[in-house]
N, C-alpha and C. Protein backbone atom coordinates (compact mmCIF):
# COMPACT_ATOMS: atom_id res chain seq x y z
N UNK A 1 0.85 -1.20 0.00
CA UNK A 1 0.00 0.00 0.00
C UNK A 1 0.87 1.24 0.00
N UNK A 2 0.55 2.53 -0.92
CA UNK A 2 1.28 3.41 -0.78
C UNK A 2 0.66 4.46 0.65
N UNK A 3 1.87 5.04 1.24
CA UNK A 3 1.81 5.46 2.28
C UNK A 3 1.11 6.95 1.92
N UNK A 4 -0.03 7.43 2.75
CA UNK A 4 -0.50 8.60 2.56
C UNK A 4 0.12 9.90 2.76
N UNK A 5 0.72 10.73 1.96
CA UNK A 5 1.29 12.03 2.37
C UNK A 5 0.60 12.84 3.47
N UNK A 6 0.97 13.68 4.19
CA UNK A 6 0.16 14.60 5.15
C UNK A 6 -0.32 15.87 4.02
N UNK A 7 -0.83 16.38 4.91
CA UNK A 7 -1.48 17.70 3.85
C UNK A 7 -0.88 18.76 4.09
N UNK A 8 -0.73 19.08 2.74
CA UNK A 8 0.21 20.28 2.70
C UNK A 8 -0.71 21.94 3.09
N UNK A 9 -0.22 22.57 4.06
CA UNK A 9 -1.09 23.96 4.55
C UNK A 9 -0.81 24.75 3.29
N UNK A 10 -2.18 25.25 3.48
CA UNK A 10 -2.08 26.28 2.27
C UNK A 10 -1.34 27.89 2.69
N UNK A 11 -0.45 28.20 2.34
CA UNK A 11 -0.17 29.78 2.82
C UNK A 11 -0.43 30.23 2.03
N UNK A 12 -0.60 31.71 3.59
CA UNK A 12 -1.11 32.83 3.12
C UNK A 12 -0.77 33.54 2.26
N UNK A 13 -1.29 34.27 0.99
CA UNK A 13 0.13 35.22 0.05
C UNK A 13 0.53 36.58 1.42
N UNK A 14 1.39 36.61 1.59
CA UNK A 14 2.05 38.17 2.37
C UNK A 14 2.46 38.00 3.70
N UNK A 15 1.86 36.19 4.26
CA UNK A 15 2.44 35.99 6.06
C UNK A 15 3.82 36.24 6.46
N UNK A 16 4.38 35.75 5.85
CA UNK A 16 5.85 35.77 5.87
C UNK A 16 6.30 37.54 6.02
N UNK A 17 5.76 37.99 5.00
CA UNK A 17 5.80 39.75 5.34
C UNK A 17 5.59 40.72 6.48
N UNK A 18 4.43 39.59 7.18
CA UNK A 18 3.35 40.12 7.96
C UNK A 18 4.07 39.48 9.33
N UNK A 19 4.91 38.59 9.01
CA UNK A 19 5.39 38.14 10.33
C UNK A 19 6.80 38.92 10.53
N UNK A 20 7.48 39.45 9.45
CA UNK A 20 8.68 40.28 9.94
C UNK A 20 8.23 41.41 10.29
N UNK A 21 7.39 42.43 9.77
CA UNK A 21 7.08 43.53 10.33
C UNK A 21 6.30 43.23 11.60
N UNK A 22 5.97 42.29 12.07
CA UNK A 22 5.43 42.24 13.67
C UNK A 22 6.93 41.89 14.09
N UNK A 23 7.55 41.55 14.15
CA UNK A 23 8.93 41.66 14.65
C UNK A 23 9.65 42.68 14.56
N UNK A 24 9.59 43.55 13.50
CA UNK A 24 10.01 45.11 13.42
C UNK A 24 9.30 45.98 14.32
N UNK A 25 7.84 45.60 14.32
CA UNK A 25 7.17 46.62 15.41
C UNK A 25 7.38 46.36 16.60
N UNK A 26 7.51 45.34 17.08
CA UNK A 26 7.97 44.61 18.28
C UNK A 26 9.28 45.02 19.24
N UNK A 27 10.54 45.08 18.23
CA UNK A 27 11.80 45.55 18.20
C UNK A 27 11.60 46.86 18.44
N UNK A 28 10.68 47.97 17.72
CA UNK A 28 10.60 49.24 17.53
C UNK A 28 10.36 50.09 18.99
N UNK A 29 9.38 48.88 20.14
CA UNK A 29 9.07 49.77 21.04
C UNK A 29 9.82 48.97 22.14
N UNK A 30 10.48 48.12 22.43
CA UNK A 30 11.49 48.32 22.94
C UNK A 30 12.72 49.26 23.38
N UNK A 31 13.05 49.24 24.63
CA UNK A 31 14.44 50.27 24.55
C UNK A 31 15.50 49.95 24.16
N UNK A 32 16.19 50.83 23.33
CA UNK A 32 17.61 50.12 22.57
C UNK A 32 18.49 49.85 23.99
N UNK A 33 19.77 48.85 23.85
CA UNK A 33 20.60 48.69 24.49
C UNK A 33 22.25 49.50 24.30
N UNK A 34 22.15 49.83 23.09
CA UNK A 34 23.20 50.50 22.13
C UNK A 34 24.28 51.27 23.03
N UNK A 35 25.13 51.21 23.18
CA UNK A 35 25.86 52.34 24.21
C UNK A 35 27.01 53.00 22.87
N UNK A 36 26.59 54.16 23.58
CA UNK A 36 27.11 55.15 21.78
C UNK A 36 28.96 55.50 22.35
N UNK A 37 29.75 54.27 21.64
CA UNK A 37 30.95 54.22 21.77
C UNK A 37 31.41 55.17 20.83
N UNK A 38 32.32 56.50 21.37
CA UNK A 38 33.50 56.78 22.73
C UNK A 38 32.81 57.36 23.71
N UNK A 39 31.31 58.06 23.44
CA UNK A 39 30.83 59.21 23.94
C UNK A 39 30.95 58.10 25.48
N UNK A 40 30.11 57.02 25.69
CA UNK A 40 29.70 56.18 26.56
C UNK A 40 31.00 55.39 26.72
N UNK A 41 31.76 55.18 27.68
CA UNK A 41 32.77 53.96 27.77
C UNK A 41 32.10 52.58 28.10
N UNK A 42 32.75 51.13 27.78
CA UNK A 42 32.04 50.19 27.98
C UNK A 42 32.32 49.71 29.57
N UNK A 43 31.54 49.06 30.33
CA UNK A 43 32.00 48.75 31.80
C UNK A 43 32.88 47.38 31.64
N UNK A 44 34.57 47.47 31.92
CA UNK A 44 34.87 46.27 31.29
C UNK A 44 35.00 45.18 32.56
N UNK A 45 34.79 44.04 32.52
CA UNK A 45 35.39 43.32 33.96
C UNK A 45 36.26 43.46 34.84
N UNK A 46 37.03 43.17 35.78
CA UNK A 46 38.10 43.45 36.57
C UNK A 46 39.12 43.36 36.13
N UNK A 47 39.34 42.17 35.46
CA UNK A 47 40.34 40.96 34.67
C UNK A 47 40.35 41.06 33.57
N UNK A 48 40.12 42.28 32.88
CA UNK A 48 40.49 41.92 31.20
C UNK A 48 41.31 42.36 30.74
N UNK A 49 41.77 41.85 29.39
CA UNK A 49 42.97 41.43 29.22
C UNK A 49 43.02 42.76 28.13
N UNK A 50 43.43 43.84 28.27
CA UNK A 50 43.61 44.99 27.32
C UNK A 50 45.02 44.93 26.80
N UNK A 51 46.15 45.42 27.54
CA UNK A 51 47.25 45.89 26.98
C UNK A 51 48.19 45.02 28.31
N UNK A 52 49.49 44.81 27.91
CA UNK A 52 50.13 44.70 29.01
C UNK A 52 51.22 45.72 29.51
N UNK A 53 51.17 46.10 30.98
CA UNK A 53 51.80 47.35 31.43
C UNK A 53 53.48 46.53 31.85
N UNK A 54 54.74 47.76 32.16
CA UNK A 54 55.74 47.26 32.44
C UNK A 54 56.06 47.77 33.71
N UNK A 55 56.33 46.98 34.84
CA UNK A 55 57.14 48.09 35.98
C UNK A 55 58.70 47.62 35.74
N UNK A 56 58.86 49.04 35.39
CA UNK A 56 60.09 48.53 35.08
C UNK A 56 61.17 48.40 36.05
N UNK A 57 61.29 48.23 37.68
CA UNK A 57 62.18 48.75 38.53
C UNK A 57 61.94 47.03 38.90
N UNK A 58 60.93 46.26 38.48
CA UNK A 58 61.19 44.86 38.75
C UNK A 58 61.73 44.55 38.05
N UNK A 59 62.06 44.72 36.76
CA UNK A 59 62.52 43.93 35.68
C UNK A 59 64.09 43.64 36.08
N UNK A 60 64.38 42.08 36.15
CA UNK A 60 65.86 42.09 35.57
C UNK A 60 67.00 41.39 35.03
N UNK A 61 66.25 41.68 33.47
CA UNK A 61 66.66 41.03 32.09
C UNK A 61 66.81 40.05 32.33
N UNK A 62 65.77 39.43 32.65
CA UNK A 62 66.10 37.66 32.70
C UNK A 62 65.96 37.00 31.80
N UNK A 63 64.98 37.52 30.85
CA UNK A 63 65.13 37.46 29.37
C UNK A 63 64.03 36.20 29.29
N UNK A 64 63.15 35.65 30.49
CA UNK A 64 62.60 34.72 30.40
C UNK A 64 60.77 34.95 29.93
N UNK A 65 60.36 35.96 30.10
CA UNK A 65 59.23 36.56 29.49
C UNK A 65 59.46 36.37 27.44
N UNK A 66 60.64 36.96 27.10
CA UNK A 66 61.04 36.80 25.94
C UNK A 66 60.85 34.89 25.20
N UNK A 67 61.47 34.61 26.04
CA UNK A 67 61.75 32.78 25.71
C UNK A 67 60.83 32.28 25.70
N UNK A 68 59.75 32.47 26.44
CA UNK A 68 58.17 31.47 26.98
C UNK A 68 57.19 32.20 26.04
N UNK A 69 57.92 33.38 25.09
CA UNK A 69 56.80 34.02 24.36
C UNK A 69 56.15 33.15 22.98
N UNK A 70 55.20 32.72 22.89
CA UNK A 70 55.01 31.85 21.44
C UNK A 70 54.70 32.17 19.67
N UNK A 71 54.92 33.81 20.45
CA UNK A 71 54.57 34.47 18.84
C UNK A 71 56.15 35.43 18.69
N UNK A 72 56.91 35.86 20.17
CA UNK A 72 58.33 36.16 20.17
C UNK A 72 57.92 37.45 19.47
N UNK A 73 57.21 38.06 20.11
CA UNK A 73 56.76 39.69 19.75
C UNK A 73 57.48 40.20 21.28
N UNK A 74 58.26 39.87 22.20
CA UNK A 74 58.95 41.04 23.11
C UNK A 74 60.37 41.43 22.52
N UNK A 75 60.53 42.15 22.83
CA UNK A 75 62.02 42.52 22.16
C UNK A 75 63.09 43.13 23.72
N UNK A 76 63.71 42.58 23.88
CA UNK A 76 65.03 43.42 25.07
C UNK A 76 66.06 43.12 24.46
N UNK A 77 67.04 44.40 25.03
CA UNK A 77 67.88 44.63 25.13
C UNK A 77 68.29 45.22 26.39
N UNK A 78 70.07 44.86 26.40
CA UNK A 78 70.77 45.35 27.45
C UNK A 78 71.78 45.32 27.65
N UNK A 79 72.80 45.92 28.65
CA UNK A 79 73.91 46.01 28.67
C UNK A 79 74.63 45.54 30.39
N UNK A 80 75.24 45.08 30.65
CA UNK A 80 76.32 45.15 31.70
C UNK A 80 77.08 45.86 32.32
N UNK A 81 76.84 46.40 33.85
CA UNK A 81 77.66 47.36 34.39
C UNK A 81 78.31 46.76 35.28
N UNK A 82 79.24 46.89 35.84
CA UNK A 82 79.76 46.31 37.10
C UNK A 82 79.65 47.39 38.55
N UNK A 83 79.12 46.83 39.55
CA UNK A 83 78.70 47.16 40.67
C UNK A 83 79.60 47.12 41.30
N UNK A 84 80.34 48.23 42.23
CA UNK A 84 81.49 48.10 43.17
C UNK A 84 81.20 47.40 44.47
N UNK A 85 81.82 47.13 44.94
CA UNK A 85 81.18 46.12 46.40
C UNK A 85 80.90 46.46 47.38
N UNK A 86 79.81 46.19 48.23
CA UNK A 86 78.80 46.64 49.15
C UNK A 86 79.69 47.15 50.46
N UNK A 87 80.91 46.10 50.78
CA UNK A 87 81.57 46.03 51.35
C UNK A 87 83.24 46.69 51.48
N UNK A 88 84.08 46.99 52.58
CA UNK A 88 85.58 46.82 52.04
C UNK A 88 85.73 45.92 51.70
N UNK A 89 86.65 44.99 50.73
CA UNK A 89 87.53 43.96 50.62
C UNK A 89 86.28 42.93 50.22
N UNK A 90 84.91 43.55 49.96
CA UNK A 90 84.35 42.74 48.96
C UNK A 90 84.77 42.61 47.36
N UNK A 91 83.65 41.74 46.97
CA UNK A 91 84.29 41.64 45.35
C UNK A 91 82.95 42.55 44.42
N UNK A 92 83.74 42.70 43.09
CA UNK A 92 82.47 43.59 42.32
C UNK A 92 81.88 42.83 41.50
N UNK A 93 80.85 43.11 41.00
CA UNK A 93 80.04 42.15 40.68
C UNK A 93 79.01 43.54 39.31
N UNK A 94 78.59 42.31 38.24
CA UNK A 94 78.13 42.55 37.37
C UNK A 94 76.34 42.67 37.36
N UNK A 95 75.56 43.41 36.92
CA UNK A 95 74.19 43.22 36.88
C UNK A 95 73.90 43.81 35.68
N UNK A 96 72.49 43.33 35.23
CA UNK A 96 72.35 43.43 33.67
C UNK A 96 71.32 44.88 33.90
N UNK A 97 71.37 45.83 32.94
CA UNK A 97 70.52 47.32 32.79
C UNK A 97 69.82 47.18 31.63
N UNK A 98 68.61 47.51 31.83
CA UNK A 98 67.50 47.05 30.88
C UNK A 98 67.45 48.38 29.83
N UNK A 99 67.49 48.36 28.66
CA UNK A 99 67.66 49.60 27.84
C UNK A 99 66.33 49.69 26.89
N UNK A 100 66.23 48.42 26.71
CA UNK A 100 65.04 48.29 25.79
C UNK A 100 63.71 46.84 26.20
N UNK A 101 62.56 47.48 26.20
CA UNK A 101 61.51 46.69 26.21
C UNK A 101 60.68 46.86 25.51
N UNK A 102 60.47 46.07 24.60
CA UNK A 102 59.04 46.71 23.33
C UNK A 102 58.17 45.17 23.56
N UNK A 103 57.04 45.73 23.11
CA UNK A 103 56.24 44.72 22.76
C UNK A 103 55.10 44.65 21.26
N UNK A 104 55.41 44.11 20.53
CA UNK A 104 54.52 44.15 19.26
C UNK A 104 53.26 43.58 19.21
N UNK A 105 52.23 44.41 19.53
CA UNK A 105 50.79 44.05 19.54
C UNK A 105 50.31 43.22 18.42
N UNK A 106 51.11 43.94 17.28
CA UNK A 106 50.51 43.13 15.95
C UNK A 106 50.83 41.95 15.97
N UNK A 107 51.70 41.06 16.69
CA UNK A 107 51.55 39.69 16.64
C UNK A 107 51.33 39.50 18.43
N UNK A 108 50.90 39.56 19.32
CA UNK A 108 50.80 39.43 20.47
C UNK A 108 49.22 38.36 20.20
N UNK A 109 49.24 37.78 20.94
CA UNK A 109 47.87 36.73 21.02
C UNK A 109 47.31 36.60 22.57
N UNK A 110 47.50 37.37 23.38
CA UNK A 110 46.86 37.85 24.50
C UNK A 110 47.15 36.95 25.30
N UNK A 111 47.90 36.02 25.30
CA UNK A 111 47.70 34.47 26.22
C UNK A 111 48.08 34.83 28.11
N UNK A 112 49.58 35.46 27.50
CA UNK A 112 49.57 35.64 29.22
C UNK A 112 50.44 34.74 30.00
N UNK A 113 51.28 34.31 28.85
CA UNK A 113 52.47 33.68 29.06
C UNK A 113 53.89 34.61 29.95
N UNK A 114 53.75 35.70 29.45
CA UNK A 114 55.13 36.68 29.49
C UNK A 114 54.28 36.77 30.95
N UNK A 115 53.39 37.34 31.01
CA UNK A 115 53.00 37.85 32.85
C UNK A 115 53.26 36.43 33.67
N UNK A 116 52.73 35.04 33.28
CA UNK A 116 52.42 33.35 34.49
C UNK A 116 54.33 33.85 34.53
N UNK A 117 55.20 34.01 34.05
CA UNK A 117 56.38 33.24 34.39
C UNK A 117 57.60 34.14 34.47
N UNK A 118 57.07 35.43 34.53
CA UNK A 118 57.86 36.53 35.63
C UNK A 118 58.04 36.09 36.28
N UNK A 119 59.00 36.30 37.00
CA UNK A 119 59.42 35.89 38.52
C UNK A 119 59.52 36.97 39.63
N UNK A 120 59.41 38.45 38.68
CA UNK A 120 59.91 39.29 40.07
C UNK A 120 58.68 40.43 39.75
N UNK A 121 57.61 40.16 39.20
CA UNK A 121 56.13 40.49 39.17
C UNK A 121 57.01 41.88 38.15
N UNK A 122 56.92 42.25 36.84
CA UNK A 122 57.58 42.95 36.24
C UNK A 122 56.38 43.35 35.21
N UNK A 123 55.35 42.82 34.82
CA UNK A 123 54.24 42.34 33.70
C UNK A 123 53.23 42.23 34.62
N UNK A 124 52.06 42.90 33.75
CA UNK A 124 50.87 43.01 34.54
C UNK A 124 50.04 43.40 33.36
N UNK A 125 48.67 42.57 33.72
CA UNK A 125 47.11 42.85 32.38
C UNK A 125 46.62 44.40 32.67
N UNK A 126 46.74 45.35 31.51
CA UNK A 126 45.99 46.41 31.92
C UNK A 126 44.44 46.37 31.30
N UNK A 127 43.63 47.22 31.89
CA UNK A 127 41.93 46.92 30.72
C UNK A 127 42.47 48.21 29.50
N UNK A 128 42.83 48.28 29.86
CA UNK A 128 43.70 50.14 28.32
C UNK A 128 43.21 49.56 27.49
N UNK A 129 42.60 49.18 26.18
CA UNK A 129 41.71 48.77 25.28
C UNK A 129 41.94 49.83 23.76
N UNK A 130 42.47 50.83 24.10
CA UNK A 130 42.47 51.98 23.25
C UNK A 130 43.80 52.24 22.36
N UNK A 131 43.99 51.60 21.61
CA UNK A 131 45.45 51.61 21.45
C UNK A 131 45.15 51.54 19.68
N UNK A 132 44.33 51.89 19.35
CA UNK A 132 44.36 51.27 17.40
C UNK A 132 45.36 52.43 16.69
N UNK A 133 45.92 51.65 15.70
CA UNK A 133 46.79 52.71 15.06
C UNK A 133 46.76 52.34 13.49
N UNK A 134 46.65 53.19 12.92
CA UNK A 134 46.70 53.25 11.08
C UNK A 134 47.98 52.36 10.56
N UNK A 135 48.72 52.22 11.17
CA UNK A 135 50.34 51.74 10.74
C UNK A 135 50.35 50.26 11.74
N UNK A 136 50.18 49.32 10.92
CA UNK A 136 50.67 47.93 11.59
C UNK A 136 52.32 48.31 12.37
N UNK A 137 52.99 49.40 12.02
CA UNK A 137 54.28 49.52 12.45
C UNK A 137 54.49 49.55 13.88
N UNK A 138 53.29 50.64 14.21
CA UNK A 138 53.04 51.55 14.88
C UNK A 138 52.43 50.99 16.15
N UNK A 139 52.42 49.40 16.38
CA UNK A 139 51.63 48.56 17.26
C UNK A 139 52.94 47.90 17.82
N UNK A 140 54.32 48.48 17.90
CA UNK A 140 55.38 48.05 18.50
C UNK A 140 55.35 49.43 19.30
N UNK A 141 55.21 49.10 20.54
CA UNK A 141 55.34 49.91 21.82
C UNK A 141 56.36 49.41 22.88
N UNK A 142 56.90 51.07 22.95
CA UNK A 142 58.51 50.57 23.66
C UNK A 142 58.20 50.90 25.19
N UNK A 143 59.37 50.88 26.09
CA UNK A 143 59.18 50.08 27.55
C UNK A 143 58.18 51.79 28.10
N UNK A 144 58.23 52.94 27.72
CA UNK A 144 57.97 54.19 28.09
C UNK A 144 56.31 54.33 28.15
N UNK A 145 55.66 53.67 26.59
CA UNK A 145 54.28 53.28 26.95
C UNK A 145 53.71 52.59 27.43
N UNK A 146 54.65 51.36 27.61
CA UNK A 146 54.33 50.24 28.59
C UNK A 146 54.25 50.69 30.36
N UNK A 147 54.94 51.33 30.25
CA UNK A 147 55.08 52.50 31.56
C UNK A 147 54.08 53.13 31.99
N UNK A 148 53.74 53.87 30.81
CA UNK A 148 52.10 54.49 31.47
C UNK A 148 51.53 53.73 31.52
N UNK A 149 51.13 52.36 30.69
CA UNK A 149 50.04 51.49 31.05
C UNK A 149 50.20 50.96 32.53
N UNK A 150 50.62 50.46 32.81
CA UNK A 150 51.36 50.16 34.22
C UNK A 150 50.39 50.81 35.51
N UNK A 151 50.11 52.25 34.76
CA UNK A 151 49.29 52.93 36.46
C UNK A 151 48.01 52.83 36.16
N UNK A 152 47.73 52.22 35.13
CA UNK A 152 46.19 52.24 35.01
C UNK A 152 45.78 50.69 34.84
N UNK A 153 46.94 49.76 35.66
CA UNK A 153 46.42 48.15 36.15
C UNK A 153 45.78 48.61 37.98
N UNK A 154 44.64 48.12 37.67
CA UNK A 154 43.87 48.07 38.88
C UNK A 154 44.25 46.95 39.93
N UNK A 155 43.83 47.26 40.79
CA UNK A 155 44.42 46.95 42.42
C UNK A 155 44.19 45.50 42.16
N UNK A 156 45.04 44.79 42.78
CA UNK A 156 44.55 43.52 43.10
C UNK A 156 43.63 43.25 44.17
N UNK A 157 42.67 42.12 44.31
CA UNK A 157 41.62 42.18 45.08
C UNK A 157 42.07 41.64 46.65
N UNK A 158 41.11 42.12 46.90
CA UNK A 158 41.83 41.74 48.89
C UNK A 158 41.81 40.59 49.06
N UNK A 159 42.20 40.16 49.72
CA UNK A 159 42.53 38.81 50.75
C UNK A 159 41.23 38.47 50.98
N UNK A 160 41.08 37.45 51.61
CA UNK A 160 40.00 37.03 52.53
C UNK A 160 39.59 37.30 54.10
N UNK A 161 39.01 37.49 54.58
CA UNK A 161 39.55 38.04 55.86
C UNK A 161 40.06 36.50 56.56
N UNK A 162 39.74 35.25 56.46
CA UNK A 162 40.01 34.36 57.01
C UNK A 162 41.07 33.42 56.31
N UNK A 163 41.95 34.17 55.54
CA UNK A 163 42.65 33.84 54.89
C UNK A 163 44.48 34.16 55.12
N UNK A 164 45.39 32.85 54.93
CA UNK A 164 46.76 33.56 55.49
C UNK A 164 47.64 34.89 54.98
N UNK A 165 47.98 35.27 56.05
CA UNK A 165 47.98 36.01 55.33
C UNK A 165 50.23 35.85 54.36
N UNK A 166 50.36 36.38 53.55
CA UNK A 166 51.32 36.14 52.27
C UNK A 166 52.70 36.04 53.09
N UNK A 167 53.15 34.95 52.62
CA UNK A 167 54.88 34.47 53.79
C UNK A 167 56.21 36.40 53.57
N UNK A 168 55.54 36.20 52.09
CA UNK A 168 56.53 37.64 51.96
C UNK A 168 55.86 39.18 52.78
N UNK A 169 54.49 39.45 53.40
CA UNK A 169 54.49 40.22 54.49
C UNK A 169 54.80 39.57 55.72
N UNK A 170 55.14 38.78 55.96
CA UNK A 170 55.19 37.71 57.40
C UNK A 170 56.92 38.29 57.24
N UNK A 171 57.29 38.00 56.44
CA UNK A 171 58.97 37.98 56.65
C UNK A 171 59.35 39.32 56.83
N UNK A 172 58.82 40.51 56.19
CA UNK A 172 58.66 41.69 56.18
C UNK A 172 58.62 42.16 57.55
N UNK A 173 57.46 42.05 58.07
CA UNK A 173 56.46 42.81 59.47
C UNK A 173 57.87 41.77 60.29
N UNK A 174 58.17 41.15 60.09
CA UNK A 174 59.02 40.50 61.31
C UNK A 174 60.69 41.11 61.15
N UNK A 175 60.85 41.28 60.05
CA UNK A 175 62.04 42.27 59.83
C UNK A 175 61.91 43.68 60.36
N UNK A 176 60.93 44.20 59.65
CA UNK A 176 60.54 46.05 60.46
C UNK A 176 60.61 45.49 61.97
N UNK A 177 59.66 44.49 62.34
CA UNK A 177 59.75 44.90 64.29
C UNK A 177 61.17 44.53 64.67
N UNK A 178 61.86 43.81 63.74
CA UNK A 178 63.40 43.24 64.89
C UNK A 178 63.59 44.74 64.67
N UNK A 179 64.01 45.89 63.56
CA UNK A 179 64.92 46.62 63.35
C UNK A 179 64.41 47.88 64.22
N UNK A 180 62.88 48.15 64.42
CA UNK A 180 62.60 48.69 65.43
C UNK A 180 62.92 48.25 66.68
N UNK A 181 63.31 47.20 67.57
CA UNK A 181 63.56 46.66 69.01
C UNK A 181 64.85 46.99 68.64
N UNK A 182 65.82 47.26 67.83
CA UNK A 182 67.01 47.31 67.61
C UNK A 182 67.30 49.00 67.85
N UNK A 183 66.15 49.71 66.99
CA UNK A 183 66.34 51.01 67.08
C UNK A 183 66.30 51.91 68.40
N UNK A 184 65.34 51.14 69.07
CA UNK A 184 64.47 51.51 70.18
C UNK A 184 65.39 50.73 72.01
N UNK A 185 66.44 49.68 71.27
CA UNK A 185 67.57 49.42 72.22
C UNK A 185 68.54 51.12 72.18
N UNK A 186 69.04 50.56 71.22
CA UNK A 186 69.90 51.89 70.80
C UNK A 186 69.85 52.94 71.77
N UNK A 187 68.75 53.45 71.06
CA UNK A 187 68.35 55.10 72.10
C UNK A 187 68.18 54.87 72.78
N UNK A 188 67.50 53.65 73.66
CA UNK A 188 67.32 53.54 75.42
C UNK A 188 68.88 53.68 75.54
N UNK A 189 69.77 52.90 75.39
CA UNK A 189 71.22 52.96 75.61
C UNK A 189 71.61 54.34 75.53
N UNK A 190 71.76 55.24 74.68
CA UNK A 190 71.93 56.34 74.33
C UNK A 190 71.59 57.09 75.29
N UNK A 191 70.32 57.31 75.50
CA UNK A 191 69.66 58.06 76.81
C UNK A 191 70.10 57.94 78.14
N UNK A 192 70.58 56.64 78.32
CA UNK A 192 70.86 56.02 79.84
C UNK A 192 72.90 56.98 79.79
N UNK A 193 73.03 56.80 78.49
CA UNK A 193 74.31 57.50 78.96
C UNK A 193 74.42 58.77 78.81
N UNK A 194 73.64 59.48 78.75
CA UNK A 194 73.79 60.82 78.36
C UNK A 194 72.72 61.64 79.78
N UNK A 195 72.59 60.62 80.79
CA UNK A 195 72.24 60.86 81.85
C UNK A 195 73.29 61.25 82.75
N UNK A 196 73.37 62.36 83.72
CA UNK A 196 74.38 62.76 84.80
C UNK A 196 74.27 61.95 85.39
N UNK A 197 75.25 61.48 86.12
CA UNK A 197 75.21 60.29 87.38
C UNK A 197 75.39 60.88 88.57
N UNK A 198 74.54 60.52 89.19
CA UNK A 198 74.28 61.92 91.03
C UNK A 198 75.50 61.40 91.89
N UNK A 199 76.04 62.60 92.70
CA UNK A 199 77.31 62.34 92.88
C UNK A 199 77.42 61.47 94.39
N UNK A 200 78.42 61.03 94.87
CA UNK A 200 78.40 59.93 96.13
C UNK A 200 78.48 60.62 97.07
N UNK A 201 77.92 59.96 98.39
CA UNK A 201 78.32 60.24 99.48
C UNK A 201 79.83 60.92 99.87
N UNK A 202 79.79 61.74 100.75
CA UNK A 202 81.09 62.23 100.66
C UNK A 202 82.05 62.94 99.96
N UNK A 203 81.56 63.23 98.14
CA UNK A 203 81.79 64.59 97.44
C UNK A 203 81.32 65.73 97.16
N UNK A 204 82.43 66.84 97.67
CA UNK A 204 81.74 67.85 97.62
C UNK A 204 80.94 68.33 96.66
């Protein structure tokens, strides 16, 4: 037996018409959501990943931000000074001076490699978002703009209150109080001798 087809609905001529403009009218009295970009800035998350800032007084040329990079858009340079010794009859010693830090946006892929494997917190996510330039050239930014980005990375978020608190303020707060009990020996000592001593029995 052949199987019976279902029945085909007859349409309307113009529904299809009649069903987008009820969706146009629909849309129409709604309030737009639109936020009229530059006039309006967008609210961006805490954590987003805009530009990356440099402090540069952490940096030192370890050259390992460069190595772990996978597109190898950082660029340093540097040079070698020798440091005289802290000490007499110490020895002098060499440290590396950072001259150059660029970073090329035009191949950068946002990952976030160069910031996980700092070691001396040097790299940091700014939200700076604003950076477009006419010249692909012109998306290599050297350590000076990386600099300003730097003050416009937002705070890191607080602690917990029931939470430990970080071994590097522990070692800190316990260094400041020895060097205060140290300071605060001192001048008791100081004071105790710069006291007259009352004279003995028996001098005139």
């Amino acid at each position: 037996m052949a199987e019976s087809l279902p029945p085909t609905r007859s349409r309307v001529p113009g529904s299809g018409l009649a069903k987008g403009l009820a969706v146009t009218l629909r849309a129409m009295t709604k309030r737009a959501h639109t936020a009229q970009y530059p006039d309006a800035q967008p609210e961006l998350p805490p954590r987003s990943r805009g530009v990356i800032g440099l402090f540069e007084e952490n940096c030192t040329v370890c050259m390992l931000c460069a190595r772990e990079c996978p597109d190898w858009c950082i660029y340093i340079d540097s040079h070698k000074e020798t440091v005289p010794p802290a000490a007499p009859g110490g020895r002098e010693r060499s440290r590396n001076v950072l001259d150059r830090f660029a970073i090329d946006f035009a191949l950068c892929m946002y990952c976030g490699i160069c910031i996980e494997v700092c070691p001396f917190d040097a790299l940091f996510w700014s939200p700076e978002f604003e950076y477009a330039e006419t010249d692909i050239h012109e998306l290599t930014h050297e350590r000076d703009k990386l600099r300003e980005w730097m003050w416009t990375v937002p705070a890191p978020p607080a602690l917990d209150s029931s939470a430990e608190e970080p071994k590097e303020l522990t070692a800190a707060r316990k260094t400041a109080d020895k060097l205060a009990a140290e300071q605060a020996a001192q001048a008791d000592e100081q004071a105790a001798q710069a006291e007259p001593t009352a004279p003995q029995e028996g001098e005139a």
